[in-house]
PDB file of N, CA and C in Angstrom:
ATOM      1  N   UNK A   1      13.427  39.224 -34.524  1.00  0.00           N
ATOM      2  CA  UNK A   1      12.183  39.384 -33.788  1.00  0.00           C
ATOM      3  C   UNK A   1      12.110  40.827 -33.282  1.00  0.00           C
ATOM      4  N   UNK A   2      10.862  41.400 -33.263  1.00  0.00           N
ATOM      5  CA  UNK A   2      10.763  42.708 -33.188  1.00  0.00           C
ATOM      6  C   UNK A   2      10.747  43.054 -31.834  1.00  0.00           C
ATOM      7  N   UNK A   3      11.009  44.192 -31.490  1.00  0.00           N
ATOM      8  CA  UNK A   3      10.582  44.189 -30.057  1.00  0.00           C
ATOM      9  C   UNK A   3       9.477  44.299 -29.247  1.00  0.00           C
ATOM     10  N   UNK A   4       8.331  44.502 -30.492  1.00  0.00           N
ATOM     11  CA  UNK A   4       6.297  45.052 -30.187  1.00  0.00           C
ATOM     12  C   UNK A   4       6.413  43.002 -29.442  1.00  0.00           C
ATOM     13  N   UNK A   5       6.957  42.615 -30.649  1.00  0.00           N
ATOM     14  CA  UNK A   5       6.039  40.772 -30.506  1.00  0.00           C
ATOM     15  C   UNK A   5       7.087  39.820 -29.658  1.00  0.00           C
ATOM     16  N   UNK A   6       8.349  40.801 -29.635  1.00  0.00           N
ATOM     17  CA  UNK A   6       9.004  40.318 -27.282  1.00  0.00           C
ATOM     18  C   UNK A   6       8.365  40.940 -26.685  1.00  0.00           C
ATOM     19  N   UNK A   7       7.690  41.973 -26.395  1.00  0.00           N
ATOM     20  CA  UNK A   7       6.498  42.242 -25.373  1.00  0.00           C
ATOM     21  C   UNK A   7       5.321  41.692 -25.269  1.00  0.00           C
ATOM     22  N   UNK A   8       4.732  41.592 -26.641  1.00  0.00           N
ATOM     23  CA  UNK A   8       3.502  40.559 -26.790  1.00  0.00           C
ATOM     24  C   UNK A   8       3.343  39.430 -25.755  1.00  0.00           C
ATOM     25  N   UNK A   9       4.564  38.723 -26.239  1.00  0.00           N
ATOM     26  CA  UNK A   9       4.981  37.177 -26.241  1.00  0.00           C
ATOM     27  C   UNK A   9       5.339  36.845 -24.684  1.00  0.00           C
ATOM     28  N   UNK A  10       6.215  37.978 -23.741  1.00  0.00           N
ATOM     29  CA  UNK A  10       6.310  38.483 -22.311  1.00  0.00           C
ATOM     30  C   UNK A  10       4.939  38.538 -21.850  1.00  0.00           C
ATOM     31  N   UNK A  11       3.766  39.267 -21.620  1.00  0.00           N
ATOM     32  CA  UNK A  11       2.728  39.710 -22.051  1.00  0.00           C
ATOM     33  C   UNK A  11       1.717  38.491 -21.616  1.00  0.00           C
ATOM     34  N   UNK A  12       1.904  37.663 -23.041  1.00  0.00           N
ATOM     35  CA  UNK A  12       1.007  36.503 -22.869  1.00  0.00           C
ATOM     36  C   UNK A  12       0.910  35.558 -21.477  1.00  0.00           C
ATOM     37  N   UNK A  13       2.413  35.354 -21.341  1.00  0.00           N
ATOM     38  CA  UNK A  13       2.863  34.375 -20.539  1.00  0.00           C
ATOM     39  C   UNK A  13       2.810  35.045 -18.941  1.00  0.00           C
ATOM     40  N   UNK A  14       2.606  36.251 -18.780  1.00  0.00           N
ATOM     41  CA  UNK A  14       2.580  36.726 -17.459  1.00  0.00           C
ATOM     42  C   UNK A  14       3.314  37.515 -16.880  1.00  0.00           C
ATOM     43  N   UNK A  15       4.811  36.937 -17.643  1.00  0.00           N
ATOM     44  CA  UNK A  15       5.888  37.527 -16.517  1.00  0.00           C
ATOM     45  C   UNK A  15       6.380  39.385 -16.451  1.00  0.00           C
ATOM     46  N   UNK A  16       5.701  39.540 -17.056  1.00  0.00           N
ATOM     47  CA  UNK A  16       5.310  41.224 -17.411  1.00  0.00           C
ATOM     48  C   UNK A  16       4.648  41.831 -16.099  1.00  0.00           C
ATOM     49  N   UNK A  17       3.539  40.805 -15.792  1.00  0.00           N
ATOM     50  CA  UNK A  17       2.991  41.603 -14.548  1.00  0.00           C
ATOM     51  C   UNK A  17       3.951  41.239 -13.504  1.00  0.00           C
ATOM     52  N   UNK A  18       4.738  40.281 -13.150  1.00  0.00           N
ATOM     53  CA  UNK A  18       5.368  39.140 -12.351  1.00  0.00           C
ATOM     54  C   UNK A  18       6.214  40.508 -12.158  1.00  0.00           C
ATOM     55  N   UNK A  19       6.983  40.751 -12.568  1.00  0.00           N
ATOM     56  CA  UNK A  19       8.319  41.675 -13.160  1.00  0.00           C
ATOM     57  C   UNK A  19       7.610  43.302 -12.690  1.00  0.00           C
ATOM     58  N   UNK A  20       6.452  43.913 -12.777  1.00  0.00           N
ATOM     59  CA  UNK A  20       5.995  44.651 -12.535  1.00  0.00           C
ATOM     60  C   UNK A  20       6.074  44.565 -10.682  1.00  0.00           C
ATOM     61  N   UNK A  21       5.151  43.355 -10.467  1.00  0.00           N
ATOM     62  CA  UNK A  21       4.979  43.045  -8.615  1.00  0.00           C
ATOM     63  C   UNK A  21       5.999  43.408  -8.340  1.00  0.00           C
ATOM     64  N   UNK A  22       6.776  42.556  -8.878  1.00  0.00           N
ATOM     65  CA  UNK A  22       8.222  42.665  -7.785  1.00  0.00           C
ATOM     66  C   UNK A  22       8.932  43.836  -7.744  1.00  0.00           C
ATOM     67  N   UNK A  23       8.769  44.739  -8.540  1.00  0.00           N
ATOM     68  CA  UNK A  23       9.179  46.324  -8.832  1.00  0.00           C
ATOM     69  C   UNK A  23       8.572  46.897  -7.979  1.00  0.00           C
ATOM     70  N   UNK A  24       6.992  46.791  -7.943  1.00  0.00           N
ATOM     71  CA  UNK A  24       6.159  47.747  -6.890  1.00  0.00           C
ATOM     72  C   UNK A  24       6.672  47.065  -5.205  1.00  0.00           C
ATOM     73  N   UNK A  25       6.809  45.888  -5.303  1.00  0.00           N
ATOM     74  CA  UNK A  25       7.269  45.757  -3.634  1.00  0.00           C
ATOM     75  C   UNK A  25       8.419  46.375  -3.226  1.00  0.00           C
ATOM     76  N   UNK A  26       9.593  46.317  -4.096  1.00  0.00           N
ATOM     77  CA  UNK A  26      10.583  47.280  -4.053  1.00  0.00           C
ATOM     78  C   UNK A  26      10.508  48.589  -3.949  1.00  0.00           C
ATOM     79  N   UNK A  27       9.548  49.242  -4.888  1.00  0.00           N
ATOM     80  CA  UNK A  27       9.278  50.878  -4.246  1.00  0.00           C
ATOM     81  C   UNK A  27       8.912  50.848  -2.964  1.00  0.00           C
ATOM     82  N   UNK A  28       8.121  49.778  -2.646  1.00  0.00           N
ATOM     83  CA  UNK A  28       7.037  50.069  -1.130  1.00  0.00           C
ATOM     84  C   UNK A  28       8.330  50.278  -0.566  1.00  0.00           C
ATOM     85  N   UNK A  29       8.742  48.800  -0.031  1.00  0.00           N
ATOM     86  CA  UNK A  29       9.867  49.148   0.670  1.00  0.00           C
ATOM     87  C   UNK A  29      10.985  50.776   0.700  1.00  0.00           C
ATOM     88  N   UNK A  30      11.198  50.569  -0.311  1.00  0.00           N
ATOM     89  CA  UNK A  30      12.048  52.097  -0.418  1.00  0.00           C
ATOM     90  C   UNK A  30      11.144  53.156   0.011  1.00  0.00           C
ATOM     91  N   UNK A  31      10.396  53.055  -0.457  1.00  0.00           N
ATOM     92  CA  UNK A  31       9.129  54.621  -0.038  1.00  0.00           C
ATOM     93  C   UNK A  31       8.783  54.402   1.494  1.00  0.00           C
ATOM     94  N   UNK A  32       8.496  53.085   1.973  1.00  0.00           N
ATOM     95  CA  UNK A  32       8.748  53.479   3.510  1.00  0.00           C
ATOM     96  C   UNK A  32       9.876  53.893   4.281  1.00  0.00           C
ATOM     97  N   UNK A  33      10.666  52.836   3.572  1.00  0.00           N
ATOM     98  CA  UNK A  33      11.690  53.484   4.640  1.00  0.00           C
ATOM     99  C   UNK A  33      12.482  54.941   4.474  1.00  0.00           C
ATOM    100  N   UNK A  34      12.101  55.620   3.133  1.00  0.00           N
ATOM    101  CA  UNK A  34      12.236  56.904   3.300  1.00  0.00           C
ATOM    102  C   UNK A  34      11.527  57.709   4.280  1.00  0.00           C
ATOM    103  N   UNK A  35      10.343  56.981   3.972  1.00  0.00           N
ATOM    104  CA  UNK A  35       9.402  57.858   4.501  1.00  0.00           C
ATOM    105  C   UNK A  35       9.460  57.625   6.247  1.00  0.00           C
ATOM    106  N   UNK A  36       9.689  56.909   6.482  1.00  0.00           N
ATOM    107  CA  UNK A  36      10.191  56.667   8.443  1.00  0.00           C
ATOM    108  C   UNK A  36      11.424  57.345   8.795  1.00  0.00           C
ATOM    109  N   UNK A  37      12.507  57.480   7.842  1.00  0.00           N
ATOM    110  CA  UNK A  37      13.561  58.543   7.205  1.00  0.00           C
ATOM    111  C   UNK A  37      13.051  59.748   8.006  1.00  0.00           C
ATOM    112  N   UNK A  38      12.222  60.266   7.336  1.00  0.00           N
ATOM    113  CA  UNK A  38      11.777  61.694   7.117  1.00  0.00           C
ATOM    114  C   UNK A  38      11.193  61.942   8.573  1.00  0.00           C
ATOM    115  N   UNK A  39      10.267  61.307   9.011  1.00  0.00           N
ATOM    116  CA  UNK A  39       9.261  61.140  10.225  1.00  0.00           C
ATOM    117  C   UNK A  39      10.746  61.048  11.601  1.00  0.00           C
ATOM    118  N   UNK A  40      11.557  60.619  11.490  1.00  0.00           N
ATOM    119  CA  UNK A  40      12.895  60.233  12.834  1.00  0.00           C
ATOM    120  C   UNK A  40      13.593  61.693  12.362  1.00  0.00           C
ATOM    121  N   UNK A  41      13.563  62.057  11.153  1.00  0.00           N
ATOM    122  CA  UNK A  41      14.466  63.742  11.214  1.00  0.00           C
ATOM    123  C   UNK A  41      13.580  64.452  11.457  1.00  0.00           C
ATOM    124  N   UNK A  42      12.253  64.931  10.960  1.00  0.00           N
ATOM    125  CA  UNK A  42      11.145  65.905  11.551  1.00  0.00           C
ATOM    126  C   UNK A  42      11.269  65.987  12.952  1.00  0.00           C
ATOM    127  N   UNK A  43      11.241  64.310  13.600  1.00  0.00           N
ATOM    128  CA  UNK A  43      10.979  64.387  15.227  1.00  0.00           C
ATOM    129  C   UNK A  43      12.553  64.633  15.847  1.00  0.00           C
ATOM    130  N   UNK A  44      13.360  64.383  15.519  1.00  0.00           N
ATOM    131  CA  UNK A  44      14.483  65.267  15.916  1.00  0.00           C
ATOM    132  C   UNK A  44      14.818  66.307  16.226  1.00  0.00           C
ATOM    133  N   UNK A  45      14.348  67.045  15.337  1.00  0.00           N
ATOM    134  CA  UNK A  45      14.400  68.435  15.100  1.00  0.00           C
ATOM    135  C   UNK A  45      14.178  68.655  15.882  1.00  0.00           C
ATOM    136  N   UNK A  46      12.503  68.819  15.857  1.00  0.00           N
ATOM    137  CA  UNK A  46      11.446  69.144  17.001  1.00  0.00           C
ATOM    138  C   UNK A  46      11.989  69.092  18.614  1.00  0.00           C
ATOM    139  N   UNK A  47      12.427  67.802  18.548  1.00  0.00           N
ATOM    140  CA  UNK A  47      12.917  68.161  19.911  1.00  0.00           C
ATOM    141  C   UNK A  47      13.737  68.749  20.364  1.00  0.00           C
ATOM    142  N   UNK A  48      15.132  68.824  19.027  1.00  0.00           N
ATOM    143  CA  UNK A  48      16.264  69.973  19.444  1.00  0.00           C
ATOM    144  C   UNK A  48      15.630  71.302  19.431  1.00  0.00           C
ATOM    145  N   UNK A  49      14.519  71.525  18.934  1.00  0.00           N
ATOM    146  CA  UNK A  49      13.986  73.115  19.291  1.00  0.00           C
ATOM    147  C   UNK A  49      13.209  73.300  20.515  1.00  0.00           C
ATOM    148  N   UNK A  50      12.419  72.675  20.930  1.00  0.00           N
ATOM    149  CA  UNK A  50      12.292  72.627  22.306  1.00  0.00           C
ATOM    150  C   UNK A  50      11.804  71.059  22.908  1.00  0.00           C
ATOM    151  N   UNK A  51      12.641  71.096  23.428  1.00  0.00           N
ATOM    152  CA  UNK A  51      13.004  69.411  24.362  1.00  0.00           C
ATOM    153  C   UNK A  51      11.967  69.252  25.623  1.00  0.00           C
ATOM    154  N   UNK A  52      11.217  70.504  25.786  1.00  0.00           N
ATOM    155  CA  UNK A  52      10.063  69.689  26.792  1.00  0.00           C
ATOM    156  C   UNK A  52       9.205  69.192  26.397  1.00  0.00           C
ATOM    157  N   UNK A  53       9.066  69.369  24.592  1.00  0.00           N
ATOM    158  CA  UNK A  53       7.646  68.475  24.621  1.00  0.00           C
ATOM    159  C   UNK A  53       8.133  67.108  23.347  1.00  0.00           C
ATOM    160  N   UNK A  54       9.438  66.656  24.255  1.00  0.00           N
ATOM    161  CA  UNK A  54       9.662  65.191  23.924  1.00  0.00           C
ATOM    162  C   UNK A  54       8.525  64.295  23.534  1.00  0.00           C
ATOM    163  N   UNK A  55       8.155  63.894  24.681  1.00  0.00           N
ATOM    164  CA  UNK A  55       7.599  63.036  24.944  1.00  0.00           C
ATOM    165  C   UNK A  55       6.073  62.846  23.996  1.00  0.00           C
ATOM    166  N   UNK A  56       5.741  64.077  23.921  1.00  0.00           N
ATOM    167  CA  UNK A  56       4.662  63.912  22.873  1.00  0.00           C
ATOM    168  C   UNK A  56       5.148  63.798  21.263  1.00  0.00           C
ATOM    169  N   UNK A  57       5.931  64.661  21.176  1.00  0.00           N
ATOM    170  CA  UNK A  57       6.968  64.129  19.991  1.00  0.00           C
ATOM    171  C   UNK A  57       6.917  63.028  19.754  1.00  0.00           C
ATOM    172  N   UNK A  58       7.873  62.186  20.693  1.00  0.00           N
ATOM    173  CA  UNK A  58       8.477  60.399  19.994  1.00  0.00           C
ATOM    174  C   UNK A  58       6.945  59.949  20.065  1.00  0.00           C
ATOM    175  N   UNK A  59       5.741  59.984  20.734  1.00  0.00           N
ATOM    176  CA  UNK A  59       4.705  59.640  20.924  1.00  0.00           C
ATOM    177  C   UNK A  59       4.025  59.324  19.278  1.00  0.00           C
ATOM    178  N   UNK A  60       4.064  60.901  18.838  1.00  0.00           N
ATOM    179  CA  UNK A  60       3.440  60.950  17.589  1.00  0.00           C
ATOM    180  C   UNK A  60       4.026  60.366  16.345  1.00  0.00           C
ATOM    181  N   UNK A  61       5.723  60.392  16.896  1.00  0.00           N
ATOM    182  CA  UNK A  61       6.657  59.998  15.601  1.00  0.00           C
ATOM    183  C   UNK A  61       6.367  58.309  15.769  1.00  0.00           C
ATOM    184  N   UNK A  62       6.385  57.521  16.751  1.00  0.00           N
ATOM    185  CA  UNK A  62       6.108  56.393  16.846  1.00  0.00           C
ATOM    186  C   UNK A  62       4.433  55.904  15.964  1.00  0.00           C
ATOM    187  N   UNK A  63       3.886  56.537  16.436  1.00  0.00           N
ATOM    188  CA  UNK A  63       2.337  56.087  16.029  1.00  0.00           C
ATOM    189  C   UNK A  63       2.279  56.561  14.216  1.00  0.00           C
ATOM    190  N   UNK A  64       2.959  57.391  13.737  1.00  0.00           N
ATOM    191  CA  UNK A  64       3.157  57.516  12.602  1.00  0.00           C
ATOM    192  C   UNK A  64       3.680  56.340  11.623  1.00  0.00           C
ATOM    193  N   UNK A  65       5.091  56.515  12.337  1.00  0.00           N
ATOM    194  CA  UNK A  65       5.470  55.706  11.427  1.00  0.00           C
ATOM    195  C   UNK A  65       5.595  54.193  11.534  1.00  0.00           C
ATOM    196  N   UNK A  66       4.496  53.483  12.839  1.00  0.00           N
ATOM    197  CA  UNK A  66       3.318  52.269  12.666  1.00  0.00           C
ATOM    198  C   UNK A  66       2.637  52.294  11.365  1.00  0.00           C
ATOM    199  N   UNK A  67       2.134  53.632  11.148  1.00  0.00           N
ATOM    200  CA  UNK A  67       0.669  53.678  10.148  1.00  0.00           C
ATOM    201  C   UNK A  67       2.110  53.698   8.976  1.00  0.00           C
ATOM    202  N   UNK A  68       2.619  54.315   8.695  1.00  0.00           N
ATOM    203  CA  UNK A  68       3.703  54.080   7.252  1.00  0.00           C
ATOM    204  C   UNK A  68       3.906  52.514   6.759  1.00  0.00           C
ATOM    205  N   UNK A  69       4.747  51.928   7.910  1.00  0.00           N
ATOM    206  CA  UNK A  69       5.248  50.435   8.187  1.00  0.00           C
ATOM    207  C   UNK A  69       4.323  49.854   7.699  1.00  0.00           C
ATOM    208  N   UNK A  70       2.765  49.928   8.045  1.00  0.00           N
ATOM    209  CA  UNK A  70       1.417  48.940   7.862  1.00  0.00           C
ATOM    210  C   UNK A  70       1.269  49.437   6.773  1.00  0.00           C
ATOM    211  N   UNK A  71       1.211  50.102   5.606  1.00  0.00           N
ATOM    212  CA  UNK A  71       0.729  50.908   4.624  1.00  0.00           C
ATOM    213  C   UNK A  71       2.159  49.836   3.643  1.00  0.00           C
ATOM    214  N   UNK A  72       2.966  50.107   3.979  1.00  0.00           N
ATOM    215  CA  UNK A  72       4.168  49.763   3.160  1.00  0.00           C
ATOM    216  C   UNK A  72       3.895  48.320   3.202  1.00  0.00           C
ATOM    217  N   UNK A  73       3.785  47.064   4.587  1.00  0.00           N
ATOM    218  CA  UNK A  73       3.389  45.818   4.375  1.00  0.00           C
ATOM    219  C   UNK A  73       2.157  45.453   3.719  1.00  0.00           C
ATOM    220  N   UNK A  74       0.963  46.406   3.754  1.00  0.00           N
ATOM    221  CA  UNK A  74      -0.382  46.057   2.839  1.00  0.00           C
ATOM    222  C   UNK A  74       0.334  45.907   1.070  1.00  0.00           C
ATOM    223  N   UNK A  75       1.423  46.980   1.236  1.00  0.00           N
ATOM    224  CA  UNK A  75       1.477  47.196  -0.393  1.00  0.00           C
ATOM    225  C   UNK A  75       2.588  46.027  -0.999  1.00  0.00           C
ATOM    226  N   UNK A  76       3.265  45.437  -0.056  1.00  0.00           N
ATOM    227  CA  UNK A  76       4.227  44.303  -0.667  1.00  0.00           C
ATOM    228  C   UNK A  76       3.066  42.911  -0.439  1.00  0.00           C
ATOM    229  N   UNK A  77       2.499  43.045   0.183  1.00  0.00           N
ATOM    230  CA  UNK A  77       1.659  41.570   0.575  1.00  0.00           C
ATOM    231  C   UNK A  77       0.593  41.668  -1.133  1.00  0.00           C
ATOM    232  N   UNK A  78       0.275  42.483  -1.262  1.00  0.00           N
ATOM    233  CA  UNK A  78      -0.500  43.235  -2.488  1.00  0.00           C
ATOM    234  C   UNK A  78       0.195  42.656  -3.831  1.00  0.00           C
ATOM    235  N   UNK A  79       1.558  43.083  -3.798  1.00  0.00           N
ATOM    236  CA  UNK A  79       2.486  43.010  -4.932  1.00  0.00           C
ATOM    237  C   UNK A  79       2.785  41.051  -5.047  1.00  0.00           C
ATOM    238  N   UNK A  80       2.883  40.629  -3.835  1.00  0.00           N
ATOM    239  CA  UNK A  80       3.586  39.540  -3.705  1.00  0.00           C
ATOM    240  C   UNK A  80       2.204  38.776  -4.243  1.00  0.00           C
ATOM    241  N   UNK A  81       0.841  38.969  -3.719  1.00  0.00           N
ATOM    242  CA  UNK A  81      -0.666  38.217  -4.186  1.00  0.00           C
ATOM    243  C   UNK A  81      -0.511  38.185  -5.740  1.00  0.00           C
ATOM    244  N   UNK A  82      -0.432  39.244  -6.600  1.00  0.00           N
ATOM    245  CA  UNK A  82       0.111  39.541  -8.106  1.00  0.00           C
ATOM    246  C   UNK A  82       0.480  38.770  -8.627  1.00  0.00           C
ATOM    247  N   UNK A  83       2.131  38.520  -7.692  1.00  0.00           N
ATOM    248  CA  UNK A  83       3.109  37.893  -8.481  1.00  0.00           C
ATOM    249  C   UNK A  83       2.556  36.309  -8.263  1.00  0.00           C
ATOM    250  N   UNK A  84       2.062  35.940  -7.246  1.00  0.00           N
ATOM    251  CA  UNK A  84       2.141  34.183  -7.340  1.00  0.00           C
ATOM    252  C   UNK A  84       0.609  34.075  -8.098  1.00  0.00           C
ATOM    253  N   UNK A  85      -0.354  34.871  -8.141  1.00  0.00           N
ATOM    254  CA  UNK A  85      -1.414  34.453  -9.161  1.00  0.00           C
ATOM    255  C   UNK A  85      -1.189  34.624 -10.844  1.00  0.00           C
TER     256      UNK A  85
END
């Protein structure tokens, strides 16, 4: 059996996209939590360079990486709708 008509045959039956979802929920995940990664070392920094303006710092790093977190759960809730239809 060739390998064009095991993709076909994958393909027909669904589990191609199935197999796809569950790949993209896995990036989400990884891509957020890099990306909240990145947002906790930026705001670090920041404050080891000057520490009086903490507070607006963790302020902004917090409200950020809310909007990441919600961006990353839209995109697995997304992936997961995929996989069970």
């Amino acid at each position: 059996m060739s390998s064009l008509s095991m993709l076909l045959q994958a393909a027909a039956d669904g589990s191609i996209g199935k197999m796809g979802a569950g790949i993209g929920a896995g990036l989400a995940a990884i891509g957020a939590g890099i990306g909240i990664g990145r947002i906790g070392q930026g705001a670090l920094e920041s404050i080891a360079r000057q520490p009086e303006v903490a507070g607006d710092v963790r302020t902004n790093m917090i409200l950020t990486a809310a909007f990441v977190e919600g961006v990353a759960l839209f995109a697995i809730v997304v992936c997961l709708l995929i996989a069970v239809a």
